[in-house]
PDB file of N, CA and C in Angstrom:
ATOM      1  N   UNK A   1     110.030  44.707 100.468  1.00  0.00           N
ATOM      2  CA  UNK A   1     109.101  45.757 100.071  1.00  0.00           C
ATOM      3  C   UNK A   1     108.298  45.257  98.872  1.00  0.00           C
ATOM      4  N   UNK A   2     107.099  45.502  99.203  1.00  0.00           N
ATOM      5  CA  UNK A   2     105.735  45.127  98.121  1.00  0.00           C
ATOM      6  C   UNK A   2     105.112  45.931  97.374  1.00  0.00           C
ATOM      7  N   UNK A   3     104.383  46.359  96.021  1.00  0.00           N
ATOM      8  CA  UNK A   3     103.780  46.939  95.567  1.00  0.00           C
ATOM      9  C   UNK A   3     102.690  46.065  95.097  1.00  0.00           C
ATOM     10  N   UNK A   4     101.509  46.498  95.255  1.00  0.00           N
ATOM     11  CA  UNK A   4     100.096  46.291  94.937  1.00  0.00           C
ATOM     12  C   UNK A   4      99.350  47.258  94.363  1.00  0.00           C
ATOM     13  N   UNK A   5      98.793  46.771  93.133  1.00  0.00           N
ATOM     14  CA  UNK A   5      98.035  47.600  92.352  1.00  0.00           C
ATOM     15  C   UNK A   5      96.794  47.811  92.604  1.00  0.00           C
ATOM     16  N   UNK A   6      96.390  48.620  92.622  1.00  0.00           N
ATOM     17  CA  UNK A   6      94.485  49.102  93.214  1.00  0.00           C
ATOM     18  C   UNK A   6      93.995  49.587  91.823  1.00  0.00           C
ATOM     19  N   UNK A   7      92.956  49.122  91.450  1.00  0.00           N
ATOM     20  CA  UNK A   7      92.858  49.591  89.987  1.00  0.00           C
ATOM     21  C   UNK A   7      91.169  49.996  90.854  1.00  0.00           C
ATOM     22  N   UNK A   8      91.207  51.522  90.600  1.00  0.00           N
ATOM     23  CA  UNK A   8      89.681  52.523  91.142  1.00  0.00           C
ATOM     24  C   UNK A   8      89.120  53.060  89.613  1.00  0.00           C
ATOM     25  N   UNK A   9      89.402  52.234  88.021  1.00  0.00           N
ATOM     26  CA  UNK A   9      88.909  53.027  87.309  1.00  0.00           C
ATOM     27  C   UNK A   9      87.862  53.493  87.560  1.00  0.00           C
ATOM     28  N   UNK A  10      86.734  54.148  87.504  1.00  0.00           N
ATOM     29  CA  UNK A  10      85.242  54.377  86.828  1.00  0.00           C
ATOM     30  C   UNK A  10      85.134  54.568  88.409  1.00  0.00           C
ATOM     31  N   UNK A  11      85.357  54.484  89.031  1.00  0.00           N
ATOM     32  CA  UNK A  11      85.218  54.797  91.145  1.00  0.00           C
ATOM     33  C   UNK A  11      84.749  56.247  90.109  1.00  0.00           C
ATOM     34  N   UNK A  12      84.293  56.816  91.203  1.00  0.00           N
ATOM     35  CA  UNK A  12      83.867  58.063  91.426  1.00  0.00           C
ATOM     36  C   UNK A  12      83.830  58.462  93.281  1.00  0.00           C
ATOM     37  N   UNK A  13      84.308  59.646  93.689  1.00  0.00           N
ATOM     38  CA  UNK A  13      84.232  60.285  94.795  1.00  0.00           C
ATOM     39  C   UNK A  13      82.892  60.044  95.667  1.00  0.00           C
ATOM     40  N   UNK A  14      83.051  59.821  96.856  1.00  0.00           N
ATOM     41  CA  UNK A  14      84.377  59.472  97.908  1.00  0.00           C
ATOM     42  C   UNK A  14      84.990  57.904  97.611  1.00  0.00           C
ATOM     43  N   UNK A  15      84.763  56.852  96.812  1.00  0.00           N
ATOM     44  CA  UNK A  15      84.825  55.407  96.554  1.00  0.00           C
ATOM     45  C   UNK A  15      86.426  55.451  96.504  1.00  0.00           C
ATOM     46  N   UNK A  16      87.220  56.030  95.902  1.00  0.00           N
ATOM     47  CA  UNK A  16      88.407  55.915  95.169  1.00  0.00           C
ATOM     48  C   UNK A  16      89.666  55.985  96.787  1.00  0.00           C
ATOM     49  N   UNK A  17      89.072  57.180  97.680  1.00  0.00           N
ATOM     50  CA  UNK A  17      90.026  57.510  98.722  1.00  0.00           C
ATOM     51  C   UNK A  17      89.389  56.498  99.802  1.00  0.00           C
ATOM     52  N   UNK A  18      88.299  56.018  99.648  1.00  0.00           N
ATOM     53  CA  UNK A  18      87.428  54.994 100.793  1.00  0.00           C
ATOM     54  C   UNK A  18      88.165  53.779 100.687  1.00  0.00           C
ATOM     55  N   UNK A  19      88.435  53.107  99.580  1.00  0.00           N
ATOM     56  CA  UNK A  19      88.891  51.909  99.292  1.00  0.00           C
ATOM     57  C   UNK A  19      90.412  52.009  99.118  1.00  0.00           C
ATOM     58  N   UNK A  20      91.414  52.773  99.038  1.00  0.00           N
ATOM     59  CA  UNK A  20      92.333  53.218  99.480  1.00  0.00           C
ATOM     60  C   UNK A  20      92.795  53.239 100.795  1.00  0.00           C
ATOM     61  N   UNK A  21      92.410  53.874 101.327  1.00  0.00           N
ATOM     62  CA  UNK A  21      92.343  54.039 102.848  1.00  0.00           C
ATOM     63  C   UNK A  21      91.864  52.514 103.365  1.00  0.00           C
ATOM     64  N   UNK A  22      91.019  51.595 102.586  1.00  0.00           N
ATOM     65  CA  UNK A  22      90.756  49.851 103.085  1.00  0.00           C
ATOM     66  C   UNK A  22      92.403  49.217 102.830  1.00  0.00           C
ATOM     67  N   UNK A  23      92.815  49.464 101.525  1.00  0.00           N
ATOM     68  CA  UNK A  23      94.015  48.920 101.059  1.00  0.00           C
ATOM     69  C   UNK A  23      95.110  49.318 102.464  1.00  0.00           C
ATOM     70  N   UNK A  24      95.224  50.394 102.348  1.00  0.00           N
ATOM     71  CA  UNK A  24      96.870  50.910 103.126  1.00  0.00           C
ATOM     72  C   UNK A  24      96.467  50.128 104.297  1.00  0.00           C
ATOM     73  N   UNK A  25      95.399  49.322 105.029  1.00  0.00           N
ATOM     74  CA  UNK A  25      94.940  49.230 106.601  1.00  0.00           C
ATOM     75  C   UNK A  25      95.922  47.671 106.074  1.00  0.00           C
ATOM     76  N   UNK A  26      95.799  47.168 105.267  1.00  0.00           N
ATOM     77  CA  UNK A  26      95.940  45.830 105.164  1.00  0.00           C
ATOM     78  C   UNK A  26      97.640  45.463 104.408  1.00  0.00           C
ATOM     79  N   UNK A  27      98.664  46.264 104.330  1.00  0.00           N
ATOM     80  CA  UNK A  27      99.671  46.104 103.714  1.00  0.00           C
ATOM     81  C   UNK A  27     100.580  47.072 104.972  1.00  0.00           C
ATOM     82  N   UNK A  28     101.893  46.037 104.861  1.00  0.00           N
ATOM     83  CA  UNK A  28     103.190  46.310 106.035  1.00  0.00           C
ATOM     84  C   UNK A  28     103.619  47.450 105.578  1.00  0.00           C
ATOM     85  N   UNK A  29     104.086  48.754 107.054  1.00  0.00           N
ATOM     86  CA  UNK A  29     105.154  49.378 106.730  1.00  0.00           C
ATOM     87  C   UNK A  29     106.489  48.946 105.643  1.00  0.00           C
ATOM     88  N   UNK A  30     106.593  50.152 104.758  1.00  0.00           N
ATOM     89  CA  UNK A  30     107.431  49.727 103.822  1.00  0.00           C
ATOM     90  C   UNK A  30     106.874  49.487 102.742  1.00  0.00           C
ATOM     91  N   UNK A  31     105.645  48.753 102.906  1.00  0.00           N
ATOM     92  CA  UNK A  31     105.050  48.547 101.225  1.00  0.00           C
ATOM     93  C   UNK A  31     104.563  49.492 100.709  1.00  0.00           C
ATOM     94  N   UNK A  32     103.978  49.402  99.214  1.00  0.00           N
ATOM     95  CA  UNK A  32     103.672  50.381  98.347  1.00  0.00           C
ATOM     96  C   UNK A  32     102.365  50.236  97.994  1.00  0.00           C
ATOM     97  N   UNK A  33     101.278  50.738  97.568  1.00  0.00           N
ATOM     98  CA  UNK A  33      99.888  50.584  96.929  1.00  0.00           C
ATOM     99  C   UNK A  33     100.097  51.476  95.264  1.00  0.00           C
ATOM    100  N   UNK A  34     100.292  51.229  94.476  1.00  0.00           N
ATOM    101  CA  UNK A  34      99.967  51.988  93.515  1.00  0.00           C
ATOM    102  C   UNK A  34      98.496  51.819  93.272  1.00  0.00           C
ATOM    103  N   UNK A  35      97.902  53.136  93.064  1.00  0.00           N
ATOM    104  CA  UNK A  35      96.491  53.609  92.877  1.00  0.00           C
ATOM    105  C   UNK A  35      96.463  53.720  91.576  1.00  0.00           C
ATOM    106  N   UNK A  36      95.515  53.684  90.949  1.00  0.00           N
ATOM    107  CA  UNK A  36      95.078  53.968  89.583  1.00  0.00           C
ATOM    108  C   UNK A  36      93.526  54.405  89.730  1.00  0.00           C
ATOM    109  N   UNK A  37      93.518  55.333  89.354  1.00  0.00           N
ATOM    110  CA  UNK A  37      91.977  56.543  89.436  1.00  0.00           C
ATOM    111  C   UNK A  37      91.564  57.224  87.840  1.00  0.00           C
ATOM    112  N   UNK A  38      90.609  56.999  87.597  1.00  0.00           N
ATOM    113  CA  UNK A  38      89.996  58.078  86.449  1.00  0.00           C
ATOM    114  C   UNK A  38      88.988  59.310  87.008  1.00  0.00           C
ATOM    115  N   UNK A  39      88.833  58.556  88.200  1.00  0.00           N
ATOM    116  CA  UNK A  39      88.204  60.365  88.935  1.00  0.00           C
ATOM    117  C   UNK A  39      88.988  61.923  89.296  1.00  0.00           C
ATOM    118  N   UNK A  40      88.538  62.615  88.731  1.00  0.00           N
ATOM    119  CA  UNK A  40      89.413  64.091  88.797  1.00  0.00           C
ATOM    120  C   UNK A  40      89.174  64.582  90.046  1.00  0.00           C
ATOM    121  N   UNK A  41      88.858  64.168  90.698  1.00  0.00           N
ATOM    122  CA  UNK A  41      88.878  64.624  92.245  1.00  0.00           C
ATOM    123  C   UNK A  41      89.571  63.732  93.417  1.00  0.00           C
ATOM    124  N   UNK A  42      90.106  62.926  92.598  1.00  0.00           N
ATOM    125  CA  UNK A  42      91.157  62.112  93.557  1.00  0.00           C
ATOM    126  C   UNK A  42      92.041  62.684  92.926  1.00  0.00           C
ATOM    127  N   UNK A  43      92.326  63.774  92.538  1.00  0.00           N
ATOM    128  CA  UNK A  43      93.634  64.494  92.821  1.00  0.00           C
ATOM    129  C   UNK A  43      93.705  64.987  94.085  1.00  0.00           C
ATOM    130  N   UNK A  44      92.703  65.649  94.789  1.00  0.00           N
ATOM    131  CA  UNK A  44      92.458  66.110  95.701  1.00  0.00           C
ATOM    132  C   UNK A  44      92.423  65.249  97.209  1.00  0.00           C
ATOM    133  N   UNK A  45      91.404  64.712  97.069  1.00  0.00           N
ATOM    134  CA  UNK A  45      90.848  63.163  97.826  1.00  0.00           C
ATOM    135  C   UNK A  45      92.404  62.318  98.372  1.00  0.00           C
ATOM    136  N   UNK A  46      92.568  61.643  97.218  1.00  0.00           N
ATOM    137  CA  UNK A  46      93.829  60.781  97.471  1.00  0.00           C
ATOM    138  C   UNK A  46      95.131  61.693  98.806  1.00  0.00           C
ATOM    139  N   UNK A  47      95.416  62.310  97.856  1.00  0.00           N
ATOM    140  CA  UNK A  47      96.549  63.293  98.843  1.00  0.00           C
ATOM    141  C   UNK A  47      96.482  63.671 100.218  1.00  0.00           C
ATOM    142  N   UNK A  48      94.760  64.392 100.005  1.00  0.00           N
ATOM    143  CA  UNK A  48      94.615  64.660 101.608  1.00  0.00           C
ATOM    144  C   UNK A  48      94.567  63.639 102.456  1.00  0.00           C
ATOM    145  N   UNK A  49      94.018  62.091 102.094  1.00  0.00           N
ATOM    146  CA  UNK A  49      93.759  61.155 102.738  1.00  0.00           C
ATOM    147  C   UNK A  49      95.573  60.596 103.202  1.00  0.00           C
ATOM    148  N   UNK A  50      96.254  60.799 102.625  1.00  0.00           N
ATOM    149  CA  UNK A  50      97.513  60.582 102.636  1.00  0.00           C
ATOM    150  C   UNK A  50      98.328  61.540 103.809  1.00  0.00           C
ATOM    151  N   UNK A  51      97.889  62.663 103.659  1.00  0.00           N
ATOM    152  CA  UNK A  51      98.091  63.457 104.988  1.00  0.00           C
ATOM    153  C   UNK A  51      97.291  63.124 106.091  1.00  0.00           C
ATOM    154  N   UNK A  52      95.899  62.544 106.334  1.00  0.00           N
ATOM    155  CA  UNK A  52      95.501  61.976 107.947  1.00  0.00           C
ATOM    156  C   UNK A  52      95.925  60.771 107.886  1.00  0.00           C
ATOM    157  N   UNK A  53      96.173  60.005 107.282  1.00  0.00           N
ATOM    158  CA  UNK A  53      97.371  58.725 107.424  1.00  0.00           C
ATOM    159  C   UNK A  53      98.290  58.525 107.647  1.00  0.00           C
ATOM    160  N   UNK A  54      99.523  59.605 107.752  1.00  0.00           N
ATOM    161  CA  UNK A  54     100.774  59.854 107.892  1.00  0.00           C
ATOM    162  C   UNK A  54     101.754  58.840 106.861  1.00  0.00           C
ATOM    163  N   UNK A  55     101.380  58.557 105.611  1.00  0.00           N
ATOM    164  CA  UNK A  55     101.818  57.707 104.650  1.00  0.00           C
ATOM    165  C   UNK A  55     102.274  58.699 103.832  1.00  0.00           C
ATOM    166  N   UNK A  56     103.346  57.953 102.732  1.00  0.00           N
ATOM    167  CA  UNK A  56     103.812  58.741 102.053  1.00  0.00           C
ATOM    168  C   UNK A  56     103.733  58.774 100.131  1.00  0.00           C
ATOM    169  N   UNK A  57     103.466  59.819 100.077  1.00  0.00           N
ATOM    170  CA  UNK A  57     102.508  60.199  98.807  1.00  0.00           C
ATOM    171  C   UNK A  57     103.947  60.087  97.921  1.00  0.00           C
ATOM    172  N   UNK A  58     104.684  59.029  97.155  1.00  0.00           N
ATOM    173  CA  UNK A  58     105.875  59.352  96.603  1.00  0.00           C
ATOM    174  C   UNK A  58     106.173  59.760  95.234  1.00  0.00           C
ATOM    175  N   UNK A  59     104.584  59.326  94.421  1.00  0.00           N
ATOM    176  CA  UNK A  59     104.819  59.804  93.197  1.00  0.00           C
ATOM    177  C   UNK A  59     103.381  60.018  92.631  1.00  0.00           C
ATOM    178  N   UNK A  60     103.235  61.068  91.772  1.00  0.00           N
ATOM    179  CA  UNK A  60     101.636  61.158  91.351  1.00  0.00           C
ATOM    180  C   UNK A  60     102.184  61.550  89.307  1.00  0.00           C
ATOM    181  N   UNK A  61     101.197  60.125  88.831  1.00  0.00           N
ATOM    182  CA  UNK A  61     101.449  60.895  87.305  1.00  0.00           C
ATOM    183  C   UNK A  61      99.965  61.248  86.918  1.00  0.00           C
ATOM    184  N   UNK A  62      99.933  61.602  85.494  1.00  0.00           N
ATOM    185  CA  UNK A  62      98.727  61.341  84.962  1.00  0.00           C
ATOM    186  C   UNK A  62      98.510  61.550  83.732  1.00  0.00           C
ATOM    187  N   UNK A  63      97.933  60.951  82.972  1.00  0.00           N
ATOM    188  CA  UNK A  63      97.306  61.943  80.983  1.00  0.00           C
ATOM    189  C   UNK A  63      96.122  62.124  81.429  1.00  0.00           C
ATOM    190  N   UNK A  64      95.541  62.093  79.986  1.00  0.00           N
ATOM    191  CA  UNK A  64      94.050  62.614  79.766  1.00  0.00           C
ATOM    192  C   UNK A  64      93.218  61.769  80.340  1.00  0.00           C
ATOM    193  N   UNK A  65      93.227  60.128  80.981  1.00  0.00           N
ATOM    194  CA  UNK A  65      92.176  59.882  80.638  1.00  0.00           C
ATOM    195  C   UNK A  65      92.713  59.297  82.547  1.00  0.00           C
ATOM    196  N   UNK A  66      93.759  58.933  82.972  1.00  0.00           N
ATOM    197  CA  UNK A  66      93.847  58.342  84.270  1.00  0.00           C
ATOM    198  C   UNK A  66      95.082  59.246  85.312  1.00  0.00           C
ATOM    199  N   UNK A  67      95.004  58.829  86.386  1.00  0.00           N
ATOM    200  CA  UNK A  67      95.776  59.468  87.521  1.00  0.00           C
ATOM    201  C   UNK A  67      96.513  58.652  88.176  1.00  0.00           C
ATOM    202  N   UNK A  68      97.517  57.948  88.210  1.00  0.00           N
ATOM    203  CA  UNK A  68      98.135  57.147  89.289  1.00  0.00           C
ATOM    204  C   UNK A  68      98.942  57.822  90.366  1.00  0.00           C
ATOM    205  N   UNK A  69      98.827  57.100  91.374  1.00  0.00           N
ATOM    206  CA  UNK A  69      99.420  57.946  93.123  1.00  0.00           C
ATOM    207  C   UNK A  69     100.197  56.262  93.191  1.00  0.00           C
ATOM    208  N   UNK A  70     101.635  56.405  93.699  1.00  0.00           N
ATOM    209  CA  UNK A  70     102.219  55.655  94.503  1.00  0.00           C
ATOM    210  C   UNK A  70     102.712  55.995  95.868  1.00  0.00           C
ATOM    211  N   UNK A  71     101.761  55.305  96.704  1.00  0.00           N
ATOM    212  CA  UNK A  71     102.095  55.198  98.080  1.00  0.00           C
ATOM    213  C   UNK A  71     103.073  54.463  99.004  1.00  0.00           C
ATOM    214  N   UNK A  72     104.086  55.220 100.247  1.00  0.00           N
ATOM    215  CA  UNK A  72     104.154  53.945 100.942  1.00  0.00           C
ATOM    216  C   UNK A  72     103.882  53.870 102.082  1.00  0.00           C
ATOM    217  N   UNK A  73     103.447  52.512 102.263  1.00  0.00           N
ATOM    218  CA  UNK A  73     102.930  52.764 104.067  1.00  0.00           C
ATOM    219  C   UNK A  73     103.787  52.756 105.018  1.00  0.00           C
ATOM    220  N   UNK A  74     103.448  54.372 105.678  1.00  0.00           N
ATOM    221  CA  UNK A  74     104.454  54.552 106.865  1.00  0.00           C
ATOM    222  C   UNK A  74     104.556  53.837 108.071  1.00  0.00           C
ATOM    223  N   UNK A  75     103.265  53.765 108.557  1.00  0.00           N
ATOM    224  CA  UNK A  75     103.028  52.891 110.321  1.00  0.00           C
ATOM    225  C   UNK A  75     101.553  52.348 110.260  1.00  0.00           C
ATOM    226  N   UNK A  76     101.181  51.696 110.553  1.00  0.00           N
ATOM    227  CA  UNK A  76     100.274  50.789 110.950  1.00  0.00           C
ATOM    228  C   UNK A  76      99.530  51.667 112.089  1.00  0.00           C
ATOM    229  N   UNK A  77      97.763  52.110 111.369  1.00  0.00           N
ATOM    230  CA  UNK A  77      97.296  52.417 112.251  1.00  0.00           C
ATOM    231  C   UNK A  77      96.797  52.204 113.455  1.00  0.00           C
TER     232      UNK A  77
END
C-alpha cells in the first residue's frame, strides 16, 4: 500500500476534484492519494467526487488556511 501526495494549493473549483479524479485513475486498489486543497469548495467537490468513484474518503482534516482528504482507491475504473 502507497500514499501519494497531490498538492492542489491555489487550484480553485472544478481544478482541485478534476485533477483528483486524474490521480485516483492512475494508482492500484489499496493505495492512498492524500489531497491537499486551499479551495473551500473542495469540501464539497472532493467528497462527492469520491461517492461517483466508489473510493474511500478515510480521513478529512483542516485549519484556517488548507483542507486535506485521504483517499483509498477502491477498484479500478
Amino acid at each position: 500500500m502507497k500514499t501519494t501526495k497531490l498538492d492542489l494549493s491555489g487550484l480553485k473549483c472544478p481544478l482541485p476534484a478534476l485533477k483528483t479524479r486524474k490521480a485516483l485513475g492512475s494508482i492500484l486498489p489499496g493505495d492512498r492519494i492524500e489531497v491537499h486543497c486551499t479551495d473551500p469548495l473542495s469540501k464539497i467537490d472532493i467528497p462527492n467526487l469520491i461517492n461517483e468513484t466508489g473510493d474511500r474518503l478515510e480521513a478529512v482534516t483542516h485549519d484556517a488556511n488548507r483542507i486535506v482528504f485521504l483517499i483509498e482507491r477502491r477498484r479500478m475504473s
